[in-house]
C-alpha atoms as a PDB file:
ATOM      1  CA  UNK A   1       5.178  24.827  -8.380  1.00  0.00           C
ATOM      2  CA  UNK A   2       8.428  23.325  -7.961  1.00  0.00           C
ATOM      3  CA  UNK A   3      10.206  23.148  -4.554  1.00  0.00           C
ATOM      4  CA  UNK A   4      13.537  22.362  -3.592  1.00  0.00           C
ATOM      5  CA  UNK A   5      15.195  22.493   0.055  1.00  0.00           C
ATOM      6  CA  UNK A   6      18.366  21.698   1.573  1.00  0.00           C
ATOM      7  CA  UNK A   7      19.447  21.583   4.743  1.00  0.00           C
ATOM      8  CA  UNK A   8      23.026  20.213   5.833  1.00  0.00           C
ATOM      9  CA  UNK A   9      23.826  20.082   9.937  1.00  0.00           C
ATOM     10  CA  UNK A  10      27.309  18.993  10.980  1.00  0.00           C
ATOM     11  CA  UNK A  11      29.084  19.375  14.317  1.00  0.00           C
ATOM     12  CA  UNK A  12      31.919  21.142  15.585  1.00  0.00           C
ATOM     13  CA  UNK A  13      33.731  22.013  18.927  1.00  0.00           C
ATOM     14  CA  UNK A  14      34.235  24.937  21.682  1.00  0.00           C
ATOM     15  CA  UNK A  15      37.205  25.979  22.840  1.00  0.00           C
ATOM     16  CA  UNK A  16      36.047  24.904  25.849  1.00  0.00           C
ATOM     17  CA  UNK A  17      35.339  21.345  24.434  1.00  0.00           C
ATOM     18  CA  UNK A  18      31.484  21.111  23.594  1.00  0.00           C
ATOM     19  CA  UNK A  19      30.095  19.979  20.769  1.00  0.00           C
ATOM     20  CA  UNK A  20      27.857  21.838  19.044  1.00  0.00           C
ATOM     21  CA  UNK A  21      25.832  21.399  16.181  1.00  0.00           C
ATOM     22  CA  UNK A  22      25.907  23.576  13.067  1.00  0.00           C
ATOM     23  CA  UNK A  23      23.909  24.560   9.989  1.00  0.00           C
ATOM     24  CA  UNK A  24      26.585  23.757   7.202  1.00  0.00           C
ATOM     25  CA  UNK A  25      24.179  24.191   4.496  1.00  0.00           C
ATOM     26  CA  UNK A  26      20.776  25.952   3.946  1.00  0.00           C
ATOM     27  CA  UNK A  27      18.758  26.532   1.042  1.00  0.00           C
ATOM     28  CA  UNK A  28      14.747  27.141   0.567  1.00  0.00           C
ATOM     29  CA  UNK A  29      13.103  27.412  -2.341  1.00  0.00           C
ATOM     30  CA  UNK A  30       9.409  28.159  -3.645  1.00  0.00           C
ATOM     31  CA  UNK A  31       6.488  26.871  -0.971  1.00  0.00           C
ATOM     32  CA  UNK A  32       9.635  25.390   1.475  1.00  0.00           C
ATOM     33  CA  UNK A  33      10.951  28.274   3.294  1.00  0.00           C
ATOM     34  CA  UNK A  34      13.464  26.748   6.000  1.00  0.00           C
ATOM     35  CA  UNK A  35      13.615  29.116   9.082  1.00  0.00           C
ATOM     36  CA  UNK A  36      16.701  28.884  12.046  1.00  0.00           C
ATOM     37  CA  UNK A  37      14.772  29.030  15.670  1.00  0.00           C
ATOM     38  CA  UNK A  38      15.808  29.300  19.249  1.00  0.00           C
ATOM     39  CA  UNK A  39      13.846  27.248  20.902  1.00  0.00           C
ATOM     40  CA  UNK A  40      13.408  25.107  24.192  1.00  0.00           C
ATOM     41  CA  UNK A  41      13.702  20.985  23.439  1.00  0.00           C
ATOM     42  CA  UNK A  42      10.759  19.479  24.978  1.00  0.00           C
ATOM     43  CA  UNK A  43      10.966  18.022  28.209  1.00  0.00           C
ATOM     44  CA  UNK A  44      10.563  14.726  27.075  1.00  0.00           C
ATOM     45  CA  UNK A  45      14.553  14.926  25.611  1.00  0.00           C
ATOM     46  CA  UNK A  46      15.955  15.063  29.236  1.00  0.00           C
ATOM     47  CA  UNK A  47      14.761  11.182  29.861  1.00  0.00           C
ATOM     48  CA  UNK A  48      15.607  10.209  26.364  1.00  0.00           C
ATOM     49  CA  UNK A  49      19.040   9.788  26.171  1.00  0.00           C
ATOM     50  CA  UNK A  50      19.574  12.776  24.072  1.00  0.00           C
ATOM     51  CA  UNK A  51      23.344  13.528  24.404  1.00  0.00           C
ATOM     52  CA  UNK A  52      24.638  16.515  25.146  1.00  0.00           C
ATOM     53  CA  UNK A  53      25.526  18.284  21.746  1.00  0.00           C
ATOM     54  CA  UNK A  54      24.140  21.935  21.617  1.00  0.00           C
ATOM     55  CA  UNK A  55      21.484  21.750  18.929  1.00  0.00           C
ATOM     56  CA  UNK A  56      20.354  23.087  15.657  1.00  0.00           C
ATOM     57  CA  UNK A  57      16.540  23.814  15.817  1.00  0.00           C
ATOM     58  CA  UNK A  58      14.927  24.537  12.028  1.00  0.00           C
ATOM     59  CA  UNK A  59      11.175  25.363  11.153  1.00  0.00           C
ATOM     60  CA  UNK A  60       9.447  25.000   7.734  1.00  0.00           C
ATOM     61  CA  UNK A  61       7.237  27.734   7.220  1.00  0.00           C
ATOM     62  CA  UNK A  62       4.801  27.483   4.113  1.00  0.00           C
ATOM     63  CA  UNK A  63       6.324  29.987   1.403  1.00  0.00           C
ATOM     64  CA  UNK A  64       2.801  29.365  -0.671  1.00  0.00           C
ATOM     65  CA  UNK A  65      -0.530  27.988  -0.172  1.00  0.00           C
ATOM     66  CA  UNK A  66      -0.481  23.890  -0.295  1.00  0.00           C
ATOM     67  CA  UNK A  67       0.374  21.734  -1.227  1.00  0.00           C
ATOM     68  CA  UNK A  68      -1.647  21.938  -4.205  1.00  0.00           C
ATOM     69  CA  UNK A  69      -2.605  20.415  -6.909  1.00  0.00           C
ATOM     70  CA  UNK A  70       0.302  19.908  -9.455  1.00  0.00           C
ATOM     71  CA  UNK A  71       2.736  21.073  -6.674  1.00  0.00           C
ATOM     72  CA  UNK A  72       6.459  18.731  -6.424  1.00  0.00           C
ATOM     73  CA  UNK A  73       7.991  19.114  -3.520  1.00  0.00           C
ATOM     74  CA  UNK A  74      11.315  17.648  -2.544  1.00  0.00           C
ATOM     75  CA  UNK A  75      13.172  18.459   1.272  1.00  0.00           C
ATOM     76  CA  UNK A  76      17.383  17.305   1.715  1.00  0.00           C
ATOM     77  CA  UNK A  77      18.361  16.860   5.128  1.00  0.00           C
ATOM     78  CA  UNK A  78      21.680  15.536   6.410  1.00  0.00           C
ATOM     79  CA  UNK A  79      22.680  15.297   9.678  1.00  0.00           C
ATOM     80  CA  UNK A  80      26.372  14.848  10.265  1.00  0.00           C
ATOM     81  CA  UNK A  81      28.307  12.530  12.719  1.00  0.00           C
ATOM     82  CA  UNK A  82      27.779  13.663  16.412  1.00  0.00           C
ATOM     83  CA  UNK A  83      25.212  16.417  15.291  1.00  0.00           C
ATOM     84  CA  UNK A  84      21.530  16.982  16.606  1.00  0.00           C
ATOM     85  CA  UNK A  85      18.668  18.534  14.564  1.00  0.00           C
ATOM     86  CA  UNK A  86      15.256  19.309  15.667  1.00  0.00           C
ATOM     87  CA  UNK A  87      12.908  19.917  12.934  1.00  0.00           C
ATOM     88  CA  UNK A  88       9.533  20.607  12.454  1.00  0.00           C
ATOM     89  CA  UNK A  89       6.793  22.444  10.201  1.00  0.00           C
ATOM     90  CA  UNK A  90       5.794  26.150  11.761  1.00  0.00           C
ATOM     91  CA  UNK A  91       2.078  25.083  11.296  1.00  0.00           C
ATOM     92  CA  UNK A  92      -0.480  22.314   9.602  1.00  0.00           C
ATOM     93  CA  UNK A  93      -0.083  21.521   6.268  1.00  0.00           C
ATOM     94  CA  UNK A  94      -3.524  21.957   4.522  1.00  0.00           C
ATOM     95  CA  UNK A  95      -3.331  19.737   1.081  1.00  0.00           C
ATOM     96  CA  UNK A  96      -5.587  21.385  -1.360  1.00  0.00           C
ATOM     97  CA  UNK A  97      -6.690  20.176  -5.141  1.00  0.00           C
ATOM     98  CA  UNK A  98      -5.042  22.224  -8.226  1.00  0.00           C
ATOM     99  CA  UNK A  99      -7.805  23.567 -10.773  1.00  0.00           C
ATOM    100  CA  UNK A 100      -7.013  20.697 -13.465  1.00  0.00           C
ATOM    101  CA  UNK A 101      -7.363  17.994 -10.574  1.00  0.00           C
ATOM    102  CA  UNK A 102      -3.422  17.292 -11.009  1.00  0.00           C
ATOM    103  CA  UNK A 103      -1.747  15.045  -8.369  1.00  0.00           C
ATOM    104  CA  UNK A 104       0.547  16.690  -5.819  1.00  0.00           C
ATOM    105  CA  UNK A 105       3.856  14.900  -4.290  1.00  0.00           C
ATOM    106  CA  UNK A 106       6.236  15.906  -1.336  1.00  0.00           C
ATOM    107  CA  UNK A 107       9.612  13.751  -1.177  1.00  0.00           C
ATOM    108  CA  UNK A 108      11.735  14.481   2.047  1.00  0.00           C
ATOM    109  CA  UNK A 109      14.660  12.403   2.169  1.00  0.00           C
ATOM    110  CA  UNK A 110      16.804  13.036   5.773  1.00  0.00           C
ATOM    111  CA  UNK A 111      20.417  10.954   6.294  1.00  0.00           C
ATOM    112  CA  UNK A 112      21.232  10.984  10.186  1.00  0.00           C
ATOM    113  CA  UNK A 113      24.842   9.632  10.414  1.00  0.00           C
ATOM    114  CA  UNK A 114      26.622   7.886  13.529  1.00  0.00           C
ATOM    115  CA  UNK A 115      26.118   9.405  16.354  1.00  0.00           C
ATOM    116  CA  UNK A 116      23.490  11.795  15.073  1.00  0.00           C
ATOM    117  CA  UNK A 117      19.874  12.743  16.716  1.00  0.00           C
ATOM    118  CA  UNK A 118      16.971  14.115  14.705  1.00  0.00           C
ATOM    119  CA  UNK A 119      13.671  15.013  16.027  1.00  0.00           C
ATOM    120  CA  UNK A 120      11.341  15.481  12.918  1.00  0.00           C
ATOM    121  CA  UNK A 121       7.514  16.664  13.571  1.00  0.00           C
ATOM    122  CA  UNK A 122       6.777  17.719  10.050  1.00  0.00           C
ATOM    123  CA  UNK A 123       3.322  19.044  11.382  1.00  0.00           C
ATOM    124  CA  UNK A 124      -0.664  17.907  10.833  1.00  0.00           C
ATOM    125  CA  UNK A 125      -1.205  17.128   7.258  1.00  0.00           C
ATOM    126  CA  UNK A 126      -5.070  18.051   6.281  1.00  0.00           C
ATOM    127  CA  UNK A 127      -6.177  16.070   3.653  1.00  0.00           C
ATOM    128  CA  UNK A 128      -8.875  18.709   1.959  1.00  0.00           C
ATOM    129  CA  UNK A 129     -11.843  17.292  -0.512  1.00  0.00           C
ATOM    130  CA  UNK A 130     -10.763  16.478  -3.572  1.00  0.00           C
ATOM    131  CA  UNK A 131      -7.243  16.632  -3.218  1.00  0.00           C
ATOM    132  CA  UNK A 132      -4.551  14.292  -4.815  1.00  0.00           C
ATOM    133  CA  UNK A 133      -1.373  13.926  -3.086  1.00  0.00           C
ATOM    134  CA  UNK A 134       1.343  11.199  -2.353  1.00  0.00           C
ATOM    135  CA  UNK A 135       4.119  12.090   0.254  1.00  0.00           C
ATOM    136  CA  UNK A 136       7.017   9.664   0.635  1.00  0.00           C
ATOM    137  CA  UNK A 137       9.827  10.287   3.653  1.00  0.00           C
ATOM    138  CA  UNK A 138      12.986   8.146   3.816  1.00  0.00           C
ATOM    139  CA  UNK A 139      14.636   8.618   7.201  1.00  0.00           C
ATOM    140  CA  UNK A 140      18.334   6.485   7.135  1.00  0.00           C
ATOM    141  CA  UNK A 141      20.306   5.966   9.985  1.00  0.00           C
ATOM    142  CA  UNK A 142      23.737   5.134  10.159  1.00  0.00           C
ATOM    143  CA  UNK A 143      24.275   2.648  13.158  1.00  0.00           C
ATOM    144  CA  UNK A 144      24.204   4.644  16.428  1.00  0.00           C
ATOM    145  CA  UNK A 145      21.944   7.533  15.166  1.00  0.00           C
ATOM    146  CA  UNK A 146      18.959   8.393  17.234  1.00  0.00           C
ATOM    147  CA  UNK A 147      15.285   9.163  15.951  1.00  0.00           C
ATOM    148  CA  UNK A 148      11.936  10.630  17.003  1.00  0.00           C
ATOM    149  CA  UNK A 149       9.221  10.947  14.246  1.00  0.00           C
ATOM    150  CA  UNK A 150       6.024  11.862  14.521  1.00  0.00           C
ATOM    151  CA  UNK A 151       3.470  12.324  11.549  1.00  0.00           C
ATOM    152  CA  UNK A 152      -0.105  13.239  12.278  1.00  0.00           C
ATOM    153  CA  UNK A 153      -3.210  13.197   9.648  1.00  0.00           C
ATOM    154  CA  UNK A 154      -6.519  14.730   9.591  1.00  0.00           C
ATOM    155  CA  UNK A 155      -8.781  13.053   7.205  1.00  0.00           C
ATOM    156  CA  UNK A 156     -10.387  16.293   5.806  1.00  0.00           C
ATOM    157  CA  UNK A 157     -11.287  19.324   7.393  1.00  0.00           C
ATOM    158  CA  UNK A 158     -14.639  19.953   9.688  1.00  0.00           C
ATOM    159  CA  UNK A 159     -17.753  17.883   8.279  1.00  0.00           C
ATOM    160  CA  UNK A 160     -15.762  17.536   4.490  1.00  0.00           C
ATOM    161  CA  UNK A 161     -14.653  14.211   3.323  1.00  0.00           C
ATOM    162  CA  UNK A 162     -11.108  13.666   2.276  1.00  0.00           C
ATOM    163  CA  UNK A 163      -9.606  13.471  -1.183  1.00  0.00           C
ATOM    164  CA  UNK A 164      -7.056  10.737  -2.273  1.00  0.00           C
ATOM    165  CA  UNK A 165      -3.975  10.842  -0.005  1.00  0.00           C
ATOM    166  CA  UNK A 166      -1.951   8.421   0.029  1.00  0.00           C
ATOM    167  CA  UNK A 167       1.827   8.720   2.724  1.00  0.00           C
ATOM    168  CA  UNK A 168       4.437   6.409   2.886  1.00  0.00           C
ATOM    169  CA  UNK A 169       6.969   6.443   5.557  1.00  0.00           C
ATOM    170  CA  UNK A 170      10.471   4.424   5.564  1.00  0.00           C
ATOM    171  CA  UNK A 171      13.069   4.195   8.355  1.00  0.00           C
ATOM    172  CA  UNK A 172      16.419   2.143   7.234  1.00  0.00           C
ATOM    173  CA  UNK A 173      19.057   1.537  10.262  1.00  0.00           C
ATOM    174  CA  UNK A 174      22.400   0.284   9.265  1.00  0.00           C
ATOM    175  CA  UNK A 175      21.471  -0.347   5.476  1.00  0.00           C
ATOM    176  CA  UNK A 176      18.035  -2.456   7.284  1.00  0.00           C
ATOM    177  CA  UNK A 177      14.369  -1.888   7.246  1.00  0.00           C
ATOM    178  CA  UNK A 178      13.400  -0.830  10.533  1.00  0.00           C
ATOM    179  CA  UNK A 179       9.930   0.494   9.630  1.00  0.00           C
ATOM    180  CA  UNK A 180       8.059   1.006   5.875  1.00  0.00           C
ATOM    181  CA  UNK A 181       4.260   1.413   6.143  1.00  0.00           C
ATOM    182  CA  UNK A 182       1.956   3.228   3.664  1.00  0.00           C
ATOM    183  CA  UNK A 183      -1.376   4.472   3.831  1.00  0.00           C
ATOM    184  CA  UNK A 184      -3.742   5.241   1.098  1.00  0.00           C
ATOM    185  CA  UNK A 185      -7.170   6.917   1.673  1.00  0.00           C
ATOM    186  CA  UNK A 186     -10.089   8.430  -0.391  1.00  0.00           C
ATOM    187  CA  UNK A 187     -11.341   7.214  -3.925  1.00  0.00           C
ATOM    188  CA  UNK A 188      -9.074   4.264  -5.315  1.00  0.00           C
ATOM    189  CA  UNK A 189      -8.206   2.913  -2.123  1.00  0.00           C
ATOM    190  CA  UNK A 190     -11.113   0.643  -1.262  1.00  0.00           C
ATOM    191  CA  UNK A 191     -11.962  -0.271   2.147  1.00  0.00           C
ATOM    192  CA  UNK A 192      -9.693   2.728   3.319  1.00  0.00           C
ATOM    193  CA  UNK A 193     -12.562   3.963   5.830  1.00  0.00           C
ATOM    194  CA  UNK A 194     -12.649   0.490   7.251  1.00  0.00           C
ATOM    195  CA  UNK A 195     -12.687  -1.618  10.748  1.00  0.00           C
ATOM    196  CA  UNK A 196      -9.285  -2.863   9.115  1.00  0.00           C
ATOM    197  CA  UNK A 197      -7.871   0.452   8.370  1.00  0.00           C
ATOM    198  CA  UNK A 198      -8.951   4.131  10.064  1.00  0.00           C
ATOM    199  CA  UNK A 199     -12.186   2.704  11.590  1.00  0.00           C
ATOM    200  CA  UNK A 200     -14.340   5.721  10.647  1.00  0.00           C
ATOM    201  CA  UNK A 201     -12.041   7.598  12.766  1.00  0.00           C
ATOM    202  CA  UNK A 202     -11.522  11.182  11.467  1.00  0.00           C
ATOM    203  CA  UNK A 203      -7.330  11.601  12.219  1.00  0.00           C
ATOM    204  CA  UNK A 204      -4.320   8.752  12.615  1.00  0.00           C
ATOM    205  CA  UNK A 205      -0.715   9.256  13.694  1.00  0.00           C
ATOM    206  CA  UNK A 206       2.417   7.583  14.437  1.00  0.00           C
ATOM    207  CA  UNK A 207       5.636   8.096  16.041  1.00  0.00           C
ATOM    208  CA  UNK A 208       8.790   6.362  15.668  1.00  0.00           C
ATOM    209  CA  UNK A 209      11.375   5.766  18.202  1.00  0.00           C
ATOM    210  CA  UNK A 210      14.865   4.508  17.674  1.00  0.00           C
ATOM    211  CA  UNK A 211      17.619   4.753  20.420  1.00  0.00           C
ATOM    212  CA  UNK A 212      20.316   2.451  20.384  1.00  0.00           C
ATOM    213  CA  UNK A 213      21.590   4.056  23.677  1.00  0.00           C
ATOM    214  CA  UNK A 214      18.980   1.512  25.846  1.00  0.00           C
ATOM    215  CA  UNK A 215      17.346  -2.145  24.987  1.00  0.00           C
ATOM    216  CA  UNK A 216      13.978  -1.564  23.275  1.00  0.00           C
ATOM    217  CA  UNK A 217      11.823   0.943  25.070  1.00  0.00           C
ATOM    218  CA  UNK A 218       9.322  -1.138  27.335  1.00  0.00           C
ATOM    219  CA  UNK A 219       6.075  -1.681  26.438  1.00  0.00           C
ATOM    220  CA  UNK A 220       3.829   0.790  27.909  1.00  0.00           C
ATOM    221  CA  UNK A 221       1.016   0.096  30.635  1.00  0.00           C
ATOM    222  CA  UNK A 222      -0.591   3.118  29.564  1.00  0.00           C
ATOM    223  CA  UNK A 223      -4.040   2.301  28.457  1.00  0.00           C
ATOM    224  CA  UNK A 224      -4.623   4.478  25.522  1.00  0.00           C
ATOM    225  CA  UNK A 225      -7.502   4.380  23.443  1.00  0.00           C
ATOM    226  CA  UNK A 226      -6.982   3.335  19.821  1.00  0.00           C
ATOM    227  CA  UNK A 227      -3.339   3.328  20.199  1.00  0.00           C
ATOM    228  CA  UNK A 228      -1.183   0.540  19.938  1.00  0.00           C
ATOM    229  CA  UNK A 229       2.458   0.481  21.115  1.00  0.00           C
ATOM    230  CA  UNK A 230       4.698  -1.787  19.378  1.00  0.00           C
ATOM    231  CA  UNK A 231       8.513  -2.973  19.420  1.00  0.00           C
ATOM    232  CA  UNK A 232      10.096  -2.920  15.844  1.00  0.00           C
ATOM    233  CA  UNK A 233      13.417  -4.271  17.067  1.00  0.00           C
ATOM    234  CA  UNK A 234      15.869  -4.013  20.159  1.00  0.00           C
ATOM    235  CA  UNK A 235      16.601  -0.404  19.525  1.00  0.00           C
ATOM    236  CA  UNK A 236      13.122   0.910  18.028  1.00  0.00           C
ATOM    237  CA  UNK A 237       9.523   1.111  19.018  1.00  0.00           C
ATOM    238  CA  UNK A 238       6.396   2.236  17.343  1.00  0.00           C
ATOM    239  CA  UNK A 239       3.330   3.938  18.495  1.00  0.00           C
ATOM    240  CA  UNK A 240       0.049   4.038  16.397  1.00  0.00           C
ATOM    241  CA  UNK A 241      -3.437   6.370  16.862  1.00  0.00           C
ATOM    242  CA  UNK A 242      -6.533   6.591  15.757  1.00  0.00           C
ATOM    243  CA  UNK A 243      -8.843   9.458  17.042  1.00  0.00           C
ATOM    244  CA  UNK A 244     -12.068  11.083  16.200  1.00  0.00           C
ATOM    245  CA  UNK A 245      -9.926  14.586  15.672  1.00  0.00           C
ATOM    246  CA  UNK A 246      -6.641  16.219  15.365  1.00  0.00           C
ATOM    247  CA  UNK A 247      -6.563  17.446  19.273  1.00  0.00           C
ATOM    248  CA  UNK A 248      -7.321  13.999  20.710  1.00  0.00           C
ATOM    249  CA  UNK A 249      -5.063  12.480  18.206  1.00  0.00           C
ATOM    250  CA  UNK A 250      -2.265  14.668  19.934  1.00  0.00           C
ATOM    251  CA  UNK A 251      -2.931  13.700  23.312  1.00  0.00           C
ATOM    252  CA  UNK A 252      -3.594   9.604  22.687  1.00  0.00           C
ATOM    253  CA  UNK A 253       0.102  10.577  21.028  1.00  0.00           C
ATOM    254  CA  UNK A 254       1.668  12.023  24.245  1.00  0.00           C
ATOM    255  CA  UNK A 255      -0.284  10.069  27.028  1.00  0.00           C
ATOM    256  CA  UNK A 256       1.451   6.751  24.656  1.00  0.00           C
ATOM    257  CA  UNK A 257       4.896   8.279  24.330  1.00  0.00           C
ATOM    258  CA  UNK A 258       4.875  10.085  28.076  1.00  0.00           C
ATOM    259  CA  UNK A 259       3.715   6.282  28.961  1.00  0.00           C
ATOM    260  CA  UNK A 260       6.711   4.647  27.439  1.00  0.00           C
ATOM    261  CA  UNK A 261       9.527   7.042  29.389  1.00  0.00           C
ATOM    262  CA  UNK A 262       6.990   6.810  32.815  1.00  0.00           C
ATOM    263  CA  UNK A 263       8.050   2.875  32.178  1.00  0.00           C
ATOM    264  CA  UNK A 264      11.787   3.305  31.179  1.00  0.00           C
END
């Protein structure tokens, strides 16, 4: 299956002079269904210098089964100058194998411009037995755009090794590398299971922070097991997990993050 979304968020004003942010453009398409919600921003965003443009909260929901094997999917996002988008998959992504044992691939490629906020959670990707999948998401930031992304992965379901997964996450600022890392796991990635790598640990997460409204977030005095917080540059910081399952990985993720704004 082929997918295709797009999703296009500018700004506009009241009459009463707030901005607000709008959905321009929408389109879903196959296995990405995007879905308009009313939702409450976490409490986290009161702290975090989110300004106060009216947002546009959006949900994936899973149109089909998948990924699968065989499966291309491909997710637009813009977010225009002064606008805020939260974003985030309805539920886990389960990554399954096709029945001729063809690789899967999900591109999302998301342009905040100045001024613009996104928070992206696309969900807990499950990395089933036997599957073969690559996902690659671009995030670029004009200068003066603000970010929070958070990926989460659970290496196989309950007592099932994983198949070949392999993620790669970029964030340019201002036409510069801020953060590229990729991770490959499963047959054809040697050592992946590793001290040097997951550690025999059974999920892994990160989330990025950029905020050019404050120095670099401080370094946390949280003490968090298997998590690492690190600056990337004045303006962005980087927190890293390893846990033994999806749940813990979620709270080593918010006892890190809840650490940094307990510090700010």
């Amino acid at each position: 299956m082929r997918s295709h979304a797009v999703l296009d968020i500018g700004s506009s004003q009241t009459t009463q002079g707030v901005t607000r942010s709008i959905i321009e453009r929408m389109r879903s398409q196959g296995a990405l269904v995007l879905r308009p919600t009313k939702e409450v921003l976490p409490g986290w965003s009161a702290q975090w210098n989110v300004p106060g443009t009216k947002p546009v909260m959006v949900r994936i929901v899973a149109g089909a089964a998948g990924p699968l094997g065989g499966d291309q999917l491909r997710l637009e996002v813009t977010v225009g100058k002064g606008a805020f988008l939260m974003l985030g998959a309805a539920a886990a992504n389960l990554v399954l194998p096709g029945v001729h044992g063809e690789q899967s691939r999900s591109d999302v490629s998301i342009t905040v411009a100045e001024g613009g906020t996104l928070i992206w959670n696309p969900g807990l990707q499950i990395a089933a037995r036997n599957c073969h999948h690559t996902t690659l998401s671009t995030i670029d930031l004009a200068a003066g755009a603000r970010l929070y992304a958070r990926e989460e992965i659970a290496l196989g379901r309950f007592g099932e090794e994983p198949g070949r997964f392999r993620q790669r996450m970029r964030v340019i600022r201002d036409g510069k590398p801020v953060y590229d890392q990729e991770l490959a796991i499963g047959s054809g990635a040697p050592g992946w299971n590793s001290a040097a790598v997951t550690g025999n640990r059974r999920s892994l997460g990160t989330i990025v922070i950029v905020d050019p409204q404050r120095a670099a977030l401080p370094q946390s005095q949280a003490m968090v097991a298997d998590t690492a917080v690190m600056e990337l540059s004045d303006e962005a910081t980087l927190i890293s997990s390893l846990a033994p399952d999806a749940i813990e990985l979620g709270r080593r993720l918010d006892a890190a993050f809840n650490g940094l704004l307990a510090d700010a």
